[in-house]
Protein backbone atom coordinates (compact mmCIF):
# COMPACT_ATOMS: atom_id res chain seq x y z
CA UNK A 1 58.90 -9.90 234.32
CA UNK A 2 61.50 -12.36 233.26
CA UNK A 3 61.31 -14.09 229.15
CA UNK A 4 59.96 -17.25 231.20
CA UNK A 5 57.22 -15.50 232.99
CA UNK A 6 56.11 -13.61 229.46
CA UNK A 7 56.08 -17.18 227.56
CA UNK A 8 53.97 -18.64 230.39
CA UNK A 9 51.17 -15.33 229.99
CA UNK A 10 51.49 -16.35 226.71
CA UNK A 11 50.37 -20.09 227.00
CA UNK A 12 47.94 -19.16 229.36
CA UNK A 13 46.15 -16.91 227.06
CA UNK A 14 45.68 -19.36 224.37
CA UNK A 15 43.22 -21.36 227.06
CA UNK A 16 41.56 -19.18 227.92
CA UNK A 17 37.78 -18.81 226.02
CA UNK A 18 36.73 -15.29 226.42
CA UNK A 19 39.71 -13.22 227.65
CA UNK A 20 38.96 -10.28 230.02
CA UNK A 21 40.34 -7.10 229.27
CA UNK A 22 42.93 -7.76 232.20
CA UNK A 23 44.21 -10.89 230.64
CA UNK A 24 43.84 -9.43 227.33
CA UNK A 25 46.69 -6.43 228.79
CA UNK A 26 48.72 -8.91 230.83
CA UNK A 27 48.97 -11.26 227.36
CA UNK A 28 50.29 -7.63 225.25
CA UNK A 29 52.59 -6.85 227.80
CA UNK A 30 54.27 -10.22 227.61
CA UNK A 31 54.36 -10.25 223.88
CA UNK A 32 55.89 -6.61 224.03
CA UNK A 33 58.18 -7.93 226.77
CA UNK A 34 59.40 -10.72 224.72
CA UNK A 35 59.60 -8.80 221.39
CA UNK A 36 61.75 -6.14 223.31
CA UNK A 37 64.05 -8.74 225.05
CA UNK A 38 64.44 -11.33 222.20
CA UNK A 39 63.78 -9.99 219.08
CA UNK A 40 61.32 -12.65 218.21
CA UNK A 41 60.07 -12.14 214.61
CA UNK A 42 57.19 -14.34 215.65
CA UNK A 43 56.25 -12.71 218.66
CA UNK A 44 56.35 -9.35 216.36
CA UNK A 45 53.32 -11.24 213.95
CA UNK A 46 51.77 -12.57 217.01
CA UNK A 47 51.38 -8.76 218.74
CA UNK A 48 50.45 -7.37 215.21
CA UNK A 49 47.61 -10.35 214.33
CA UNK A 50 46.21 -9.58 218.21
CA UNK A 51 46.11 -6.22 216.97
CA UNK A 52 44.54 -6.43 213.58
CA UNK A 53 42.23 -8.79 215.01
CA UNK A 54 40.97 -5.82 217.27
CA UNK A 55 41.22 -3.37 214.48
CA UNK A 56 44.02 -1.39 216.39
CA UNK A 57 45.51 -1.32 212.83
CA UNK A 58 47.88 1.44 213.21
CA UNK A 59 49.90 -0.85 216.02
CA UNK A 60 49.23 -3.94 213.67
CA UNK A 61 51.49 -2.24 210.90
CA UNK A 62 54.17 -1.34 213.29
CA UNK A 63 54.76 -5.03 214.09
CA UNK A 64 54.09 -6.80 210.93
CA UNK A 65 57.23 -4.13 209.59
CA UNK A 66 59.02 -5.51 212.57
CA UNK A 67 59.00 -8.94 211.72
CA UNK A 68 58.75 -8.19 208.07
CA UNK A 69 62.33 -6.32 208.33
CA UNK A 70 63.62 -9.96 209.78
CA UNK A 71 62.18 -11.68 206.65
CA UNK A 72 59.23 -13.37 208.21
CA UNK A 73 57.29 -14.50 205.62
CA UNK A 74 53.81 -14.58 207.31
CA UNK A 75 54.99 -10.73 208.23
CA UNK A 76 55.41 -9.97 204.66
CA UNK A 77 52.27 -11.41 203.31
CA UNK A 78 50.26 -9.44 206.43
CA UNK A 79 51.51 -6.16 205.28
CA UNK A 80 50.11 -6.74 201.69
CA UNK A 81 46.30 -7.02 203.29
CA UNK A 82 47.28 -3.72 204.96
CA UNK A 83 47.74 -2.08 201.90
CA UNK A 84 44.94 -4.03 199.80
CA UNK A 85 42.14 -3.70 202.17
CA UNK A 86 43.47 0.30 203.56
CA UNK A 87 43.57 -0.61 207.35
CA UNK A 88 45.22 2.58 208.29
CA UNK A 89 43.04 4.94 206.15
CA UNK A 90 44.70 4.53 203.03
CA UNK A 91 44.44 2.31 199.86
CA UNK A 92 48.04 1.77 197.85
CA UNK A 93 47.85 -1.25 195.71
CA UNK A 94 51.45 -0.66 194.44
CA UNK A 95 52.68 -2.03 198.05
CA UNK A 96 50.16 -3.91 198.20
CA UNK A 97 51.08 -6.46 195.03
CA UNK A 98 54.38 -5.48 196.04
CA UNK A 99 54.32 -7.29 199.57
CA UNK A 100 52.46 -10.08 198.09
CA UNK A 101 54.40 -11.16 194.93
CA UNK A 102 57.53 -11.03 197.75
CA UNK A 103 55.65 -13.89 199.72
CA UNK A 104 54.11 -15.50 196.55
CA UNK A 105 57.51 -16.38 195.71
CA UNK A 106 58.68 -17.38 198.94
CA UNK A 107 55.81 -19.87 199.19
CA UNK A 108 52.84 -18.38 200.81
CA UNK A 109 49.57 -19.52 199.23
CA UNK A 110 47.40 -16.19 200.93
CA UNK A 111 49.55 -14.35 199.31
CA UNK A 112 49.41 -15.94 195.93
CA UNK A 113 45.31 -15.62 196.49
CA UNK A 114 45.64 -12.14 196.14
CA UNK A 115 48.27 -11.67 193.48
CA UNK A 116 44.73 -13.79 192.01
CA UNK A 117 42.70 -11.08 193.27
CA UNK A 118 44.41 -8.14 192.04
CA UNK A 119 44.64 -9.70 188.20
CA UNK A 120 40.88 -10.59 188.85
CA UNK A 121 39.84 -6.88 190.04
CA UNK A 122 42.96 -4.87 187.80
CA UNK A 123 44.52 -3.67 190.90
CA UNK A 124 47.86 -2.31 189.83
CA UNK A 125 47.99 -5.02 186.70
CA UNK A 126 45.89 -5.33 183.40
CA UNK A 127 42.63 -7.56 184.33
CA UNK A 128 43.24 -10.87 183.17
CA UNK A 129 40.33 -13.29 184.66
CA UNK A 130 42.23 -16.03 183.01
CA UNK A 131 45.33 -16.04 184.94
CA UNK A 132 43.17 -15.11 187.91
CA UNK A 133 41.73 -18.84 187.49
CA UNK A 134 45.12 -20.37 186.27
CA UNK A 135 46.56 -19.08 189.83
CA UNK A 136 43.35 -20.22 191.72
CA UNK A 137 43.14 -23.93 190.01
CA UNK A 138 47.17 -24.04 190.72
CA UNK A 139 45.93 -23.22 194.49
CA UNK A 140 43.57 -26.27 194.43
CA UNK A 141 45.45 -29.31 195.28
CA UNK A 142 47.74 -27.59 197.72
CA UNK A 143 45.18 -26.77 200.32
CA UNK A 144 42.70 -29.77 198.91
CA UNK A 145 44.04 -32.25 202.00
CA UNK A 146 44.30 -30.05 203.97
CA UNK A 147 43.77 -30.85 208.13
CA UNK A 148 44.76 -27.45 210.49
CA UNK A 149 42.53 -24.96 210.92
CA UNK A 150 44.54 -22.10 209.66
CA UNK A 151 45.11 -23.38 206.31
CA UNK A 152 43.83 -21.41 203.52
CA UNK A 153 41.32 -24.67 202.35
CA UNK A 154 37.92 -21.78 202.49
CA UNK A 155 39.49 -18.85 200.73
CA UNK A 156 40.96 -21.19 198.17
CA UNK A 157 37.43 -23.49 198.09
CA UNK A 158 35.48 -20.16 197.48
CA UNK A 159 37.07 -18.76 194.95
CA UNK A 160 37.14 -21.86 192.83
CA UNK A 161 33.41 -22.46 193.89
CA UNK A 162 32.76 -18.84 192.31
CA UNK A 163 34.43 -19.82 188.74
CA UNK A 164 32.70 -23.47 188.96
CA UNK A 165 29.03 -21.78 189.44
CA UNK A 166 30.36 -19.14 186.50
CA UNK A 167 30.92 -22.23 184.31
CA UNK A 168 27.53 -23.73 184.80
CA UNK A 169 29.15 -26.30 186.91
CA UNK A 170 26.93 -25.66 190.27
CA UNK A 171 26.91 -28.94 191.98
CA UNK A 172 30.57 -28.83 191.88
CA UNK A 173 30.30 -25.20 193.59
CA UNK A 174 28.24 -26.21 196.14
CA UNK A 175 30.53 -29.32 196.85
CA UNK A 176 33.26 -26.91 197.01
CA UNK A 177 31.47 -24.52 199.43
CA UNK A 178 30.19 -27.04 201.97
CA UNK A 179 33.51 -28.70 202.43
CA UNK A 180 34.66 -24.69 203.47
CA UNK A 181 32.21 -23.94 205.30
CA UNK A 182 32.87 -26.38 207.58
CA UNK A 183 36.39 -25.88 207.21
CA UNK A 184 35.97 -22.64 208.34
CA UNK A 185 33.56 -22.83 210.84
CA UNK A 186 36.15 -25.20 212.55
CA UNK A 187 38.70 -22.69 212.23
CA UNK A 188 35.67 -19.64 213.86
CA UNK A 189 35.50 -22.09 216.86
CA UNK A 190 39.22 -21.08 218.01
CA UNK A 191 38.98 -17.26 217.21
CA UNK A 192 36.06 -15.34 215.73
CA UNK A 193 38.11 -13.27 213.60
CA UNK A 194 36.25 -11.00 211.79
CA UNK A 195 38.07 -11.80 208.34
CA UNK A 196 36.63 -15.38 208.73
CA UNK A 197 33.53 -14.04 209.06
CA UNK A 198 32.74 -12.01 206.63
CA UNK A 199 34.11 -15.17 204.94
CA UNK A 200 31.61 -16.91 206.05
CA UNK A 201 29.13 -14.49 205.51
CA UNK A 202 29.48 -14.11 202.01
CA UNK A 203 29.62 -18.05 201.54
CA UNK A 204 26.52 -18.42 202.96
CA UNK A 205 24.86 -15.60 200.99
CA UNK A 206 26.36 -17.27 197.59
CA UNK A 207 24.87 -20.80 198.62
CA UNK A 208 21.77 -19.69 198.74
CA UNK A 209 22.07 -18.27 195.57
CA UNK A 210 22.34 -21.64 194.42
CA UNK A 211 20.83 -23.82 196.28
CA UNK A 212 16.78 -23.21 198.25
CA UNK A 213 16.60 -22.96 201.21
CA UNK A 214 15.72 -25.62 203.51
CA UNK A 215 14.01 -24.14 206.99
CA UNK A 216 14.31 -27.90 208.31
CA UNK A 217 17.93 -28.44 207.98
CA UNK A 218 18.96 -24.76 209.93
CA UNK A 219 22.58 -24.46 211.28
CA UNK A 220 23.81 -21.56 213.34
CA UNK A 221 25.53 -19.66 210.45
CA UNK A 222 22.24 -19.72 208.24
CA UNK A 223 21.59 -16.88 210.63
CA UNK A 224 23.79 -14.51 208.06
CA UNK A 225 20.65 -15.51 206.23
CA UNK A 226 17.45 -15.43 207.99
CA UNK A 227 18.60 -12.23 209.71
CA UNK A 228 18.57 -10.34 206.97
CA UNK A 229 15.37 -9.52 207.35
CA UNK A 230 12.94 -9.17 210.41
CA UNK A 231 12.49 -12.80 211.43
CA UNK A 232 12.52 -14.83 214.98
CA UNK A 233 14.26 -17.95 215.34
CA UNK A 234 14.68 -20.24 218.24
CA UNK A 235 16.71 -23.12 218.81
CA UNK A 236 18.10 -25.26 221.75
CA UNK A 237 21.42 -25.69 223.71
CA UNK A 238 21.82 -28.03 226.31
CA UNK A 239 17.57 -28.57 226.70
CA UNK A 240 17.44 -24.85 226.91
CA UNK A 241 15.22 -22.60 224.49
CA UNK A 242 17.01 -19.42 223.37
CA UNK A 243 15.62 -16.74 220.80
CA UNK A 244 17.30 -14.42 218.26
CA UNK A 245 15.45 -11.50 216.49
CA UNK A 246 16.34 -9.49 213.56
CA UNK A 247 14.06 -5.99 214.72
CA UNK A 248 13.45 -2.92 212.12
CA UNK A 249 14.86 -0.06 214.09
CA UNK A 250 15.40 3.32 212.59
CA UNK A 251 15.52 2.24 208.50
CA UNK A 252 17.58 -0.79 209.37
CA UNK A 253 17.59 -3.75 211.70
CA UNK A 254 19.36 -4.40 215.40
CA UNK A 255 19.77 -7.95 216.22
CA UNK A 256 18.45 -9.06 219.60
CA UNK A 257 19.50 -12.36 221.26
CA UNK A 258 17.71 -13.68 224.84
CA UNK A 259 17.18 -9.66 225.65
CA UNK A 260 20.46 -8.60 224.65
CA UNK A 261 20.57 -6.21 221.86
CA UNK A 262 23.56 -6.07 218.98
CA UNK A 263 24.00 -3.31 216.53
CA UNK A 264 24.33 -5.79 213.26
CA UNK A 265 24.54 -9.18 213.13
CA UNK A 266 28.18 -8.95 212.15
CA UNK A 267 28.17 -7.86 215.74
CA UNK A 268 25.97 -10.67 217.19
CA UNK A 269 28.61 -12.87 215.52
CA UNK A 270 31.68 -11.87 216.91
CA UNK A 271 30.40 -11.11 220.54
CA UNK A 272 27.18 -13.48 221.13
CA UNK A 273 27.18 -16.43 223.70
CA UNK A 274 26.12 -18.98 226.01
CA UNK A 275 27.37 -20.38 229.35
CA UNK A 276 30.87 -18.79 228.78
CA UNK A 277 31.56 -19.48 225.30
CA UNK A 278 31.12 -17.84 221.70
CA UNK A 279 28.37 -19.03 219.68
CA UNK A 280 30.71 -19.60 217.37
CA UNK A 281 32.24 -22.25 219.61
CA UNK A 282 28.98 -23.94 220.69
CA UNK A 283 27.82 -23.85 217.01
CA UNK A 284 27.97 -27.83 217.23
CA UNK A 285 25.95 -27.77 220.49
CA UNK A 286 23.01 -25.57 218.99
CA UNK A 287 19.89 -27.89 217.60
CA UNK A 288 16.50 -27.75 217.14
CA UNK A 289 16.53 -24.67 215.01
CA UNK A 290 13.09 -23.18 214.05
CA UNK A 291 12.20 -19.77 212.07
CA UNK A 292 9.09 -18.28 213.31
């Protein structure tokens, strides 16, 4: 393999829908090629999000500290949600605000998020809700024009929707969480990171806190929803009639879509499809949804 060759895996990968494990190996063995022969910081974060992404988060660590020892910013900020969230079995919120305040002050707005966070929760520091929403409103008109999909406009949205329905203010909140979630289900299309959607999944449970919901105005991620209970719904894609289930099974419920059964519907999420493609990338293409 020659540094060409690897950067043309590389490209290729990005087209392709629903990698097979084969192109999935050929596309890690380019990036490790690359990494090894150039040094590329970005390479490193590239390997390390492919990683985290599949919850290999041992190998994740070992390239965001790569990078991270080259100064990449977007390394730096990574290996503070290593350390918040314990990927590799253990908790230390010392590092964790550590690795964030670092990038907070060299510009990155996830990181400054969850500096937010950690004064909201007392993670390391004193509570202190107020500066939690002094950093969040600061947050606001940064990400508030917002156009690629990776910009932090839902996890900024959210949060301010949350103190805006704590204030009485709900209209505002729900302004603020329709505009993310379709942000973010934008952003799902390219990669259904499971980060994004839990994101997603906790949106939707919060809007229906405040809003009723409406069984004639149904959208694909209303499923976080309806499936939480035992329920059918159908809907259509491309004339066809297709059929999801939320089924008791052994004190909980197993999700099952056109015969095919998933464990949760965090599951049915991230690995349910049609013709080739994600749900999560058809989600425009779905209609006609009705709850049975």
């Amino acid at each position: 393999m020659t540094v060409t060759e690897a950067k043309r895996i590389i490209r290729n990968y990005y087209r392709i829908t629903t990698p097979s494990s084969e192109e999935s190996f050929l596309y890690t063995e380019a990036l490790s090629f690359l990494i090894e022969e150039t040094r590329d910081p970005k390479a490193m974060v590239e390997l390390g999000g492919y990683y985290y992404g599949e919850r290999e988060f041992d190998l994740a660590l070992k390239y965001y500290e790569m990078a991270a020892e080259s100064g990449d910013l977007s390394a730096i900020s990574d290996l503070g949600y290593i350390w918040y969230y314990g990927r590799t079995g253990e908790v230390d919120y010392e590092k964790a605000f550590s690795y964030f305040d670092k990038a907070r002050k060299l510009g990155d707005i996830r990181a400054a998020y969850k500096i937010a966070d950690m004064y909201k929760n007392g993670y390391f520091v004193e509570k202190d809700y107020e500066k939690y929403k002094a950093i969040v409103e600061e947050l606001y008109p940064k990400v508030k024009n917002a156009q690629r999909p990776d910009a932090p406009l839902p996890e900024i949205y959210t949060r301010l929707a949350k103190i805006r329905s704590g204030e009485g203010k709900t209209e505002e909140a729900l302004a603020l969480y329709d505009e993310a979630k379709d942000f973010l289900a934008q952003r799902i299309r390219f990669d259904p990171f499971f980060g994004d959607l839990n994101i997603m999944k906790w949106m939707i449970g919060d809007i229906y806190k405040l809003r009723e919901f409406d069984e004639k105005n149904v959208w694909l991620y209303d499923l976080y929803y309806l499936l939480e209970k035992p329920v059918t719904v159908r809907f259509k894609f491309e004339e066809d009639t297709h059929e999801v289930e939320a089924v008791e099974e052994e004190g909980g419920l197993a999700i099952r879509f056109d015969g095919a059964w998933y464990r949760t519907v965090d599951d049915f999420f991230r690995k349910a499809g049609l013709d080739g493609g994600f749900l999560t990338l058809l989600y425009e293409e779905l209609y006609d949804f009705e709850v049975i």
